[in-house]
C-alpha atoms as a PDB file:
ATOM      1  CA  UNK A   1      34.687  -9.621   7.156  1.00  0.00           C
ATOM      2  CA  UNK A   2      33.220 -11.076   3.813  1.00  0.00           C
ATOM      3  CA  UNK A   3      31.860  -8.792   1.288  1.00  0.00           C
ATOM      4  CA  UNK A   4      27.980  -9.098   0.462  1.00  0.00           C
ATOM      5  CA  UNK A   5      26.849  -8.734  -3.297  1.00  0.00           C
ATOM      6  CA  UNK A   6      22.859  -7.813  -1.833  1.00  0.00           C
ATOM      7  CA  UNK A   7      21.978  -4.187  -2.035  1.00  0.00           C
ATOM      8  CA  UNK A   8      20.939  -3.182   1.613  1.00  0.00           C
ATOM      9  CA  UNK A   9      17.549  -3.607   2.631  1.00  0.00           C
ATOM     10  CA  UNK A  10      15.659  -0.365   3.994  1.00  0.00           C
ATOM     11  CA  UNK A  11      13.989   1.710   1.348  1.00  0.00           C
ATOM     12  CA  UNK A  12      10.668  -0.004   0.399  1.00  0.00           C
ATOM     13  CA  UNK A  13      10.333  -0.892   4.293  1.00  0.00           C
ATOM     14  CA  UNK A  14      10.932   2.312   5.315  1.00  0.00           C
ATOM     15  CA  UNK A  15       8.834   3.883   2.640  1.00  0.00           C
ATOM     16  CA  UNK A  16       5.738   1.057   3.757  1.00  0.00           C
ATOM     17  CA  UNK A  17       6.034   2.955   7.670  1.00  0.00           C
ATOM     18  CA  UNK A  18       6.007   6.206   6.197  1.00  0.00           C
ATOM     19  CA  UNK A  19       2.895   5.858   4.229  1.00  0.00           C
ATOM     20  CA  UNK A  20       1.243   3.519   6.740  1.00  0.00           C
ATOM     21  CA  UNK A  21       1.440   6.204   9.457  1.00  0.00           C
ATOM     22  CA  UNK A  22      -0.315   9.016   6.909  1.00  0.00           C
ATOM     23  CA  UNK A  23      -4.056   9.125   5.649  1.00  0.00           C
ATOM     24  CA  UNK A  24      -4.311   8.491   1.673  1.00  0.00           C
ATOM     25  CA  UNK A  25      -5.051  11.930   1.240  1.00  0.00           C
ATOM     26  CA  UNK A  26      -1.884  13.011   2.725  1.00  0.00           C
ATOM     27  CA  UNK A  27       0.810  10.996   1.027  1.00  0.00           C
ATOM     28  CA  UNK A  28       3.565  12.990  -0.885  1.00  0.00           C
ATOM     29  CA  UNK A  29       3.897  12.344  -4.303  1.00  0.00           C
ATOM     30  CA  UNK A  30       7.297  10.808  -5.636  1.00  0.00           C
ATOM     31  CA  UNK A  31       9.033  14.036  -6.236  1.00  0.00           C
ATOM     32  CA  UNK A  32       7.694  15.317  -2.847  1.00  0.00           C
ATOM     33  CA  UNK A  33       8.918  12.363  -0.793  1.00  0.00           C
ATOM     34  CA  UNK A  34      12.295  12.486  -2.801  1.00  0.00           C
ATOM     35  CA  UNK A  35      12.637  16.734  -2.277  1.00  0.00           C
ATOM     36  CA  UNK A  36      12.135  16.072   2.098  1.00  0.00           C
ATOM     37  CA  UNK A  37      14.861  13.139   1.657  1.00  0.00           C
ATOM     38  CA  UNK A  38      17.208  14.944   0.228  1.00  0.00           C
ATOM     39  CA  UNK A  39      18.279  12.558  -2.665  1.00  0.00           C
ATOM     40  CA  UNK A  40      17.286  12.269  -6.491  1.00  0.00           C
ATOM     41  CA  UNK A  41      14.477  10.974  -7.871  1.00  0.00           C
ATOM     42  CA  UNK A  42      16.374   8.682  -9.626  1.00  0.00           C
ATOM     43  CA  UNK A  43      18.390   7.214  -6.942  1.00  0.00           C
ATOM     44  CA  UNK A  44      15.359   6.479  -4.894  1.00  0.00           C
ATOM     45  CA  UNK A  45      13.782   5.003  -8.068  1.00  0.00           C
ATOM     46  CA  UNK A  46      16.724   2.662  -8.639  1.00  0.00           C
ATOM     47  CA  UNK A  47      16.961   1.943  -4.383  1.00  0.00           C
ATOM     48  CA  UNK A  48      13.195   0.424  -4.689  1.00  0.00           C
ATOM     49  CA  UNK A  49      13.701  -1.037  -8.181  1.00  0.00           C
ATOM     50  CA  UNK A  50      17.013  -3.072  -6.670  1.00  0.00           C
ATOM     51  CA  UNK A  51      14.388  -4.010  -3.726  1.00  0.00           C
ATOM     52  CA  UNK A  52      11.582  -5.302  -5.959  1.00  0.00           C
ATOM     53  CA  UNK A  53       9.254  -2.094  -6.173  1.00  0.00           C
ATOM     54  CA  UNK A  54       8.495   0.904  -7.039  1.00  0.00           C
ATOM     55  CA  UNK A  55       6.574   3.819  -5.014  1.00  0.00           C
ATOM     56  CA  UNK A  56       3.342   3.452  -6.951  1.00  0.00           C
ATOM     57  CA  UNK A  57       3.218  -0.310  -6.034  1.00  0.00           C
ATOM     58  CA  UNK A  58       4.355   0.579  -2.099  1.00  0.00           C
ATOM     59  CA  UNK A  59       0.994   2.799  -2.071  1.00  0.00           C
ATOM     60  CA  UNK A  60      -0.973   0.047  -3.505  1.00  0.00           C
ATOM     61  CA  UNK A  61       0.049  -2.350  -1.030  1.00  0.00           C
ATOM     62  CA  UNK A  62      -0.376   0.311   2.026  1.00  0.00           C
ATOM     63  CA  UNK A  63      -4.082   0.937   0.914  1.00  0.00           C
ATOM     64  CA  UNK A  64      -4.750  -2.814   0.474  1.00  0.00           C
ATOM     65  CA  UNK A  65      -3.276  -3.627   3.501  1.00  0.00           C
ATOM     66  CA  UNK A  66      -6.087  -1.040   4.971  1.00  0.00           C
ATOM     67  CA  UNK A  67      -8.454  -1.639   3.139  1.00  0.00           C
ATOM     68  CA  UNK A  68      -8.218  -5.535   4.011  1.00  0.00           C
ATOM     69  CA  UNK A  69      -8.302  -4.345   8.247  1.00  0.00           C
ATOM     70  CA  UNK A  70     -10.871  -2.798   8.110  1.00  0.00           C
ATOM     71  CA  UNK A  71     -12.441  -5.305   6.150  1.00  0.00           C
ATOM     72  CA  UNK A  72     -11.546  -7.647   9.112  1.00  0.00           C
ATOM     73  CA  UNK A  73     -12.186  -5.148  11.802  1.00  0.00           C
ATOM     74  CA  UNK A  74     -15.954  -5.881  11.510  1.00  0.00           C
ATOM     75  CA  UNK A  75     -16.174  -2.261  12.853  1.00  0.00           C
ATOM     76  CA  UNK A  76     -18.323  -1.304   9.406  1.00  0.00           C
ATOM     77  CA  UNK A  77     -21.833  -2.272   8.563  1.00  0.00           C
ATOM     78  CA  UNK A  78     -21.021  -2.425   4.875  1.00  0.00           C
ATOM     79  CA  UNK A  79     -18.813  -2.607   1.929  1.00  0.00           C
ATOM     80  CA  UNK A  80     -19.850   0.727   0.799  1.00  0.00           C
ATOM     81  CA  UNK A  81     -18.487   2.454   4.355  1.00  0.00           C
ATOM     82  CA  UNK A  82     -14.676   0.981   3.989  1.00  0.00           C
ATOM     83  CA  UNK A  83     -15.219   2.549   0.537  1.00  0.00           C
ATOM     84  CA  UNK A  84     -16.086   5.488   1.930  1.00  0.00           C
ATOM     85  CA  UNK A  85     -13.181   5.302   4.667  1.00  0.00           C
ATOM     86  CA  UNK A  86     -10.446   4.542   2.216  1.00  0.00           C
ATOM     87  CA  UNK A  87     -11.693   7.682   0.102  1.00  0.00           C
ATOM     88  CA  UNK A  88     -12.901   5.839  -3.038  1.00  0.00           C
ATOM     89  CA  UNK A  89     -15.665   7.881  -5.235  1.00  0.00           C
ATOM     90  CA  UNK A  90     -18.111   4.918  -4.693  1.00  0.00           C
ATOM     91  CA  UNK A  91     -18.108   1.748  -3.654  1.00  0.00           C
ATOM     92  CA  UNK A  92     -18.154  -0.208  -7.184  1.00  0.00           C
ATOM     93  CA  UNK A  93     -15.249   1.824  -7.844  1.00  0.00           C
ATOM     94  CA  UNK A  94     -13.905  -0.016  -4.465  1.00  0.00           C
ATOM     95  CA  UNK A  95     -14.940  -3.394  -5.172  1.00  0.00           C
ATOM     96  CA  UNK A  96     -13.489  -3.022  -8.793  1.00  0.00           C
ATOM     97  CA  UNK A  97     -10.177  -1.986  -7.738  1.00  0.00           C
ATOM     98  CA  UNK A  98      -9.761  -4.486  -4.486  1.00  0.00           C
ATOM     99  CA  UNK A  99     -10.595  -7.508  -6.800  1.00  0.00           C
ATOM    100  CA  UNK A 100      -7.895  -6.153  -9.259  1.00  0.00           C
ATOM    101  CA  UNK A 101      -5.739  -6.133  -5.808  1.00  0.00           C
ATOM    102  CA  UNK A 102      -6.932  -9.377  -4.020  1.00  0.00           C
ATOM    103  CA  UNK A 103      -7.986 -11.550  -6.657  1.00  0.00           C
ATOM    104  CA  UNK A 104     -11.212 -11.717  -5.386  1.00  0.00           C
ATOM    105  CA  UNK A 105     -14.091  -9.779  -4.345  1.00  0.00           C
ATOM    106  CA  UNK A 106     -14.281  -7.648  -1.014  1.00  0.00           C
ATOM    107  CA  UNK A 107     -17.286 -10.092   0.336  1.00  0.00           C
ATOM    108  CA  UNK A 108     -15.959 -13.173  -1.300  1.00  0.00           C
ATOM    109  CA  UNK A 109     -12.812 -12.073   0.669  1.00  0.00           C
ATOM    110  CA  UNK A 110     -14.644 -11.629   4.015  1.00  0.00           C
ATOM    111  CA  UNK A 111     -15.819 -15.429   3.830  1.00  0.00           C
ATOM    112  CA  UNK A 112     -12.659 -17.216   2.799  1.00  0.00           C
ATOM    113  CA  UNK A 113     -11.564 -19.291   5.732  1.00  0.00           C
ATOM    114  CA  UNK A 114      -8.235 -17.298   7.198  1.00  0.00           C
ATOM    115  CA  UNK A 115      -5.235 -19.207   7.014  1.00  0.00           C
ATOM    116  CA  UNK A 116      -3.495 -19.913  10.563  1.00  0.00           C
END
C-alpha cells in the first residue's frame, strides 16, 4: 500500500448535504455545527481550509445553488418571489447579492443559453 500526501476528502461535501437538506433560516452557525460534531472549531476550520473553503463560502454556494433552481424551475412569476423564497429583505437586495455571486444579473442569467 502506497502512502497518499492528499488530506481526505469529506468535510466541505458533507457540510454542502447538510446545509442543502435545511431551510436558510435553519442552518447552525459555525460554533453550532462544530458543538453537534463533537470536534473544535479549529479543526473543522483547518479540515475545510485543507479542502479549499471555509463554512461561510459552503453557505454561499448552497443558497446560490437554490437560488439558481428556482431560477430555472420557472415555477415563479418573478424575480421578486425567489427573493422572497430565499428569505432576502427585498428583491434589489437579491439581485445585488446574486450578481456579486453569478457575475451577472438574475434575468440576464435566465437568458444565457445553458451549456450542454
Amino acid at each position: 500500500m502506497t502512502q497518499s500526501s492528499s488530506i481526505e476528502p469529506g468535510w466541505k461535501e458533507a457540510t454542502l448535504e447538510y446545509l442543502s437538506r435545511l431551510p436558510a433560516k435553519a442552518w447552525p452557525t459555525q460554533q453550532e455545527l462544530v458543538r453537534r460534531l463533537s470536534i473544535s472549531e479549529r479543526f473543522y476550520r483547518q479540515r475545510l481550509m485543507l479542502e479549499g473553503s471555509s463554512y461561510k463560502a459552503l453557505k454561499i454556494e448552497v443558497r446560490l445553488n437554490r437560488a439558481i433552481s428556482l431560477l430555472r424551475s420557472g415555477c415563479y412569476r418573478s424575480i421578486g418571489e425567489v427573493a422572497d423564497e430565499m428569505e432576502f429583505c427585498d428583491e434589489h437586495s437579491f439581485r445585488k447579492t446574486f450578481k456579486r455571486w453569478a457575475g451577472c444579473s438574475p434575468s440576464l442569467f435566465l437568458i444565457r443559453p445553458k451549456p450542454f
